[in-house]
Protein backbone atom coordinates (compact mmCIF):
# COMPACT_ATOMS: atom_id res chain seq x y z
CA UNK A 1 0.00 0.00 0.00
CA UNK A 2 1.66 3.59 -1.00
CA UNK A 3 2.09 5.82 2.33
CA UNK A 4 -0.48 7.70 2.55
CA UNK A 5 2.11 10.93 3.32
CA UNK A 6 4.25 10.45 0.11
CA UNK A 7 2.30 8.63 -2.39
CA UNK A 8 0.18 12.08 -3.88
CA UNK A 9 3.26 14.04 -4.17
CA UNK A 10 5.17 14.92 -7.33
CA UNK A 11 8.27 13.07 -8.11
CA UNK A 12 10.18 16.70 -7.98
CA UNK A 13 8.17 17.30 -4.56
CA UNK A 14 9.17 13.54 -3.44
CA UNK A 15 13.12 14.72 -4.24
CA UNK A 16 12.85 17.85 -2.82
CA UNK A 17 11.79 16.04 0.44
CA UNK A 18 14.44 13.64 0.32
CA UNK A 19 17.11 16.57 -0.08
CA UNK A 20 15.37 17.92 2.87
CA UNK A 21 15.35 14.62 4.98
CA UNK A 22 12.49 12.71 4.61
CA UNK A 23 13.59 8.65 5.08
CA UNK A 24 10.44 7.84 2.84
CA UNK A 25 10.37 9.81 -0.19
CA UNK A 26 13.50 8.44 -2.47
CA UNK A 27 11.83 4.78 -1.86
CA UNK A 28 8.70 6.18 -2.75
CA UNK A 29 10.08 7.58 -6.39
CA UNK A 30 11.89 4.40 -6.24
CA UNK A 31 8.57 2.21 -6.53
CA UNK A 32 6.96 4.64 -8.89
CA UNK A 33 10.04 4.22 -11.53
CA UNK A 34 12.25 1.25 -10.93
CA UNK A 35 10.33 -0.97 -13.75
CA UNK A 36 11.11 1.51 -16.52
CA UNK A 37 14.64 1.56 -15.41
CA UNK A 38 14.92 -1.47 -15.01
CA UNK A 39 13.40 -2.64 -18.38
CA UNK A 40 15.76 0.45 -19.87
CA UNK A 41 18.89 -1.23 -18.20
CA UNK A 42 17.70 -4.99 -19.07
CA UNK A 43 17.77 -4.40 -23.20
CA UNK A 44 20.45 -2.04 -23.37
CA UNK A 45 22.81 -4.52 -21.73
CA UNK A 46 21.21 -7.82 -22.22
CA UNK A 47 22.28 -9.31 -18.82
CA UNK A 48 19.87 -9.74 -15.57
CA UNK A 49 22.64 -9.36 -13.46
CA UNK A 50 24.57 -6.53 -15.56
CA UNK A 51 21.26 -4.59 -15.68
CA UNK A 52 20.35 -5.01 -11.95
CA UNK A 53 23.98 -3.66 -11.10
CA UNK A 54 23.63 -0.70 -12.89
CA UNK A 55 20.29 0.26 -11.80
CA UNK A 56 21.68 -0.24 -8.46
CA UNK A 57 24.77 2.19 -9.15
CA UNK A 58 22.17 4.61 -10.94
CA UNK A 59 19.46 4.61 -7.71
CA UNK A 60 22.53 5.44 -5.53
CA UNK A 61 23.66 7.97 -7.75
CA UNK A 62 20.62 9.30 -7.90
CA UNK A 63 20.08 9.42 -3.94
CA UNK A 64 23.67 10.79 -3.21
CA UNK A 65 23.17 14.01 -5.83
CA UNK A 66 19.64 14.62 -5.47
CA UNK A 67 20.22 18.17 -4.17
CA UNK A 68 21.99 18.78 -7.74
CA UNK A 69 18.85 18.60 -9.34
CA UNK A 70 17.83 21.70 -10.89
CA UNK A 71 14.16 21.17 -12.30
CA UNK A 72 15.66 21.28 -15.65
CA UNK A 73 13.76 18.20 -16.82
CA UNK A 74 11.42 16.15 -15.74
CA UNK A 75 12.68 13.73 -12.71
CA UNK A 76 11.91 10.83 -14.51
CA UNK A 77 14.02 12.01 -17.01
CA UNK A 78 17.13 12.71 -14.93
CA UNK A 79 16.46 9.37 -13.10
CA UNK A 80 16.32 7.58 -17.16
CA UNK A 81 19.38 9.62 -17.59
CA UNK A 82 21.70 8.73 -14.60
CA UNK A 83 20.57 4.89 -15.59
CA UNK A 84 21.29 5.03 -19.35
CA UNK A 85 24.73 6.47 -18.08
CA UNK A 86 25.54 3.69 -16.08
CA UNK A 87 24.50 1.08 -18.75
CA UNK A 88 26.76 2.76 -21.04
CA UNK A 89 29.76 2.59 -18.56
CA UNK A 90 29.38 -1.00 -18.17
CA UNK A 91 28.78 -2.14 -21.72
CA UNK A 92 31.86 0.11 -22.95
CA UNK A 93 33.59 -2.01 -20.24
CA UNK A 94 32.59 -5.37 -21.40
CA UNK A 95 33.54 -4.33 -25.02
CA UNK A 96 36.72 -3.54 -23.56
CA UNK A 97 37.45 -7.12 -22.41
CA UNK A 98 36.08 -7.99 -24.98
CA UNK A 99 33.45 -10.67 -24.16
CA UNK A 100 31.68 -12.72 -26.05
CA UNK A 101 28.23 -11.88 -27.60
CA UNK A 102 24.95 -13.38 -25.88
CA UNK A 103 24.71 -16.78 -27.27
CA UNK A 104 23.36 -19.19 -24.76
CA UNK A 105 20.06 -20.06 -24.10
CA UNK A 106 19.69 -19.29 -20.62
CA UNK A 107 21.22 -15.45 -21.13
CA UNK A 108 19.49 -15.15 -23.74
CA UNK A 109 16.21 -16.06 -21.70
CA UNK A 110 16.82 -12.99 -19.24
CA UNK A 111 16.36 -10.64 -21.67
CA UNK A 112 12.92 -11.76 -22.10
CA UNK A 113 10.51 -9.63 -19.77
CA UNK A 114 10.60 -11.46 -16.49
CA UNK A 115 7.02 -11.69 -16.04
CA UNK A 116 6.54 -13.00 -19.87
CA UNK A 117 9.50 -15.80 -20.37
CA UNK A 118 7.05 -18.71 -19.25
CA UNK A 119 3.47 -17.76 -20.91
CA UNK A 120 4.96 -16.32 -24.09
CA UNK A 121 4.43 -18.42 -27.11
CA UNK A 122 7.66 -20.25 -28.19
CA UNK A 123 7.49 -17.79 -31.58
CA UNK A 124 7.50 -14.63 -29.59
CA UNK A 125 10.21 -16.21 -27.44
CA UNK A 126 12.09 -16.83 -30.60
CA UNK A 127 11.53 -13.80 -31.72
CA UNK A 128 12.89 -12.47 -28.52
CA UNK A 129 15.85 -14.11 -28.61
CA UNK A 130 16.72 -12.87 -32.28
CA UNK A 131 16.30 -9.47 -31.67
CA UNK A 132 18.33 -9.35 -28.84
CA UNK A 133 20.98 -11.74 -29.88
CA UNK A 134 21.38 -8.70 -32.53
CA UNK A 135 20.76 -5.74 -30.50
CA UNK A 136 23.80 -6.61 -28.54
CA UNK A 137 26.00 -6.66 -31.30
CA UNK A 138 25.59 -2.69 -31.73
CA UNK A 139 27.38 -0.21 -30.28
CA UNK A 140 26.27 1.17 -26.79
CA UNK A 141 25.43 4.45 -28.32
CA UNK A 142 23.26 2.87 -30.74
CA UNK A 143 21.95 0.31 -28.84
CA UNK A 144 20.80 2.97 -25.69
CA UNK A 145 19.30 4.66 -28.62
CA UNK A 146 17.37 2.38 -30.01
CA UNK A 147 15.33 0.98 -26.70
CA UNK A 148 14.60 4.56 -25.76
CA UNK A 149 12.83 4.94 -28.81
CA UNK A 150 12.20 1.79 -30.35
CA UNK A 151 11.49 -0.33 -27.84
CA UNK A 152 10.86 2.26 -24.60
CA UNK A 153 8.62 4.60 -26.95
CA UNK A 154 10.13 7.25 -26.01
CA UNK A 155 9.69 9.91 -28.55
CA UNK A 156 12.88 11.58 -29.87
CA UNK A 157 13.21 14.17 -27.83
CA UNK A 158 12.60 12.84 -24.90
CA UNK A 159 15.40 10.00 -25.88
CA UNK A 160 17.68 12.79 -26.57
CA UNK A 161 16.87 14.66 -23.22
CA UNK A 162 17.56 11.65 -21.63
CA UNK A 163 20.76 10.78 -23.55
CA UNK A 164 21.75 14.32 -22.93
CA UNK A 165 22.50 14.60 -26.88
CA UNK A 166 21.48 16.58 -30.03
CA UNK A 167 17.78 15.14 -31.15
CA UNK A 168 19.85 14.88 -34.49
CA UNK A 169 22.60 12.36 -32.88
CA UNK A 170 19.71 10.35 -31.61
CA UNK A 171 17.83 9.83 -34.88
CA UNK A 172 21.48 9.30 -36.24
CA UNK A 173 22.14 6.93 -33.90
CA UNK A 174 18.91 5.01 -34.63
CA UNK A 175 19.39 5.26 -38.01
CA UNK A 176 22.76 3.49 -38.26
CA UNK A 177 21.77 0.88 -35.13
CA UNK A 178 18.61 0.01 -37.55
CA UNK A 179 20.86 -0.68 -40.85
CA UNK A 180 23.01 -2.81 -38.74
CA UNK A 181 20.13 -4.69 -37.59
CA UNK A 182 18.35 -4.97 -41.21
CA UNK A 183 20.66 -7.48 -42.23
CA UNK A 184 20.76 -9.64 -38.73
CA UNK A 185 16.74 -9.70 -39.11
CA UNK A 186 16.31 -10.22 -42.69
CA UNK A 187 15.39 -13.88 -42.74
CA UNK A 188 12.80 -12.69 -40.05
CA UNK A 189 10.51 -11.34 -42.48
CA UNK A 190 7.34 -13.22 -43.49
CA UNK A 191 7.13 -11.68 -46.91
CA UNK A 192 9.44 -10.90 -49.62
CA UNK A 193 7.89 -7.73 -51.12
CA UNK A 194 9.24 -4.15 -50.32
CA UNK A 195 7.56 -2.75 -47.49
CA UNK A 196 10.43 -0.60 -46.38
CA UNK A 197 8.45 2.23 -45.76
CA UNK A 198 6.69 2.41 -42.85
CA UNK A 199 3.11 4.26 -42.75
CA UNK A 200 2.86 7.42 -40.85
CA UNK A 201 6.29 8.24 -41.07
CA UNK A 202 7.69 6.27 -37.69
CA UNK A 203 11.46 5.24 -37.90
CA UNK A 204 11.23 1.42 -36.77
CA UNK A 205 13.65 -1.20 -38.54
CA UNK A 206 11.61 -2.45 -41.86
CA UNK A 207 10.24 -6.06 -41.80
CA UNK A 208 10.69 -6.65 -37.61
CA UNK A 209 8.76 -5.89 -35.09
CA UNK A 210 10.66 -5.02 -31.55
CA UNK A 211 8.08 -5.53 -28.48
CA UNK A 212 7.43 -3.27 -26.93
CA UNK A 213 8.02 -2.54 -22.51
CA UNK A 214 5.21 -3.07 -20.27
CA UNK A 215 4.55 0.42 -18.45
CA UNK A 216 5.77 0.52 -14.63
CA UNK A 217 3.50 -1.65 -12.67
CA UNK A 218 2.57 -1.27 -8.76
CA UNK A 219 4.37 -3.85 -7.11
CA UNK A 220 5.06 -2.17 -3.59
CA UNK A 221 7.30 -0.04 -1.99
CA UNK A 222 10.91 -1.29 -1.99
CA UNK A 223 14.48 -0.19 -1.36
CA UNK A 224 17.12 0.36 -3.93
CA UNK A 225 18.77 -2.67 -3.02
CA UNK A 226 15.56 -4.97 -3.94
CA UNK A 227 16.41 -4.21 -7.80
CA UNK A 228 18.43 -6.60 -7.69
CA UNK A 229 16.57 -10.29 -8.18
CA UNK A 230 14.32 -9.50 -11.06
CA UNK A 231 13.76 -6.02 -12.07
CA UNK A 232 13.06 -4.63 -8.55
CA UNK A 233 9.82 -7.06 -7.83
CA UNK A 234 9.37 -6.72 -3.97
């Protein structure tokens, strides 16, 4: 059940409490947000334990410069932020030492939405597992780009406010990350005509269809700490 003290307030009136002292309002945000980020973190690095680490190094970011925030943007948008950050510090890492790609079957199972891996069809699951067998062969850039707005929703400029870039670099950046993927998904396609061109104008990779996130769902309130274990489920 939400407090009753914290859960009508605005996230920037939650984080303005928390700067002040309050012990209840960070977890508070924390509940409200900690699905998106951890959905954000989950398909940008393609590892359940990867992910959960840097949400966890994002939500403590987050707590320890609160009083930096400035109203600028939206809190949810500086909490997307800190998280994309951190995703991008650890997958620049791991392409640094150079691991290997995704390739078994239980990895690849984790980057499945946790609450969909055992009711989803075995097609969707397969379909899953190509996409993001071939998402993680992009570029972190790219890659953060492309589940902000292809697979998040997020329009442009919200991707860009929360990449802290140009809205040019991010349509760039999706741009490039979808011609990558074209050829990795090509023997996806159920049809061999040309239907490149998506109606009403959206940018989304021709021929493949990337699910979409669930939105955040209630599941109680929870420390920062409780991320960890399968995308912050109390």
């Amino acid at each position: 059940m939400e407090n009753a003290r914290t859960g009508g307030a605005s996230d920037q009136e939650l984080l303005e409490r928390h700067v002040a002292g309050d012990p209840d309002a960070f977890g508070e945000l924390v509940r409200r947000h900690r699905d998106r980020l951890w959905a954000v973190a989950l398909r940008t690095l393609g590892d359940r334990e990867e992910a959960a680490d840097a949400v966890q190094d994002a939500l403590v970011s987050a707590f320890r410069a609160a009083h930096t925030f400035r109203g600028q943007s939206a809190v949810t948008t500086w909490l997307h932020r800190i998280t994309v950050n951190a995703c991008l510090d650890r997958a620049r890492k791991a392409a640094s030492r150079k691991t290997s790609p995704v390739d078994d079957t239980e990895r690849l199972e984790q980057l499945l939405e946790p609450h969909e891996s055992a009711e989803a069809p075995a097609e969707r699951q397969d379909l899953h597992r190509e996409l993001f067998a071939a998402l993680a062969k992009l570029p972190p850039d790219q890659r953060a780009a492309l589940v902000l707005v292809d697979m998040q929703g997020y329009p442009v400029a919200e991707a860009a406010r929360v990449l802290d870039v140009p809205t040019g670099t991010v349509k760039s950046r999706c741009a490039r990350g979808r011609a990558r993927l074209l050829p990795l998904l090509t023997h996806l396609r159920g049809d061999t005509g040309d239907n490149s061109r998506d109606e009403g104008g959206r940018n989304r990779t021709p021929g493949t269809s990337v699910p979409p996130a669930t939105g955040p769902r209630d599941a109680g309130t929870i420390d920062p700490a409780a991320v960890k274990g399968g995308g912050g489920r109390a």
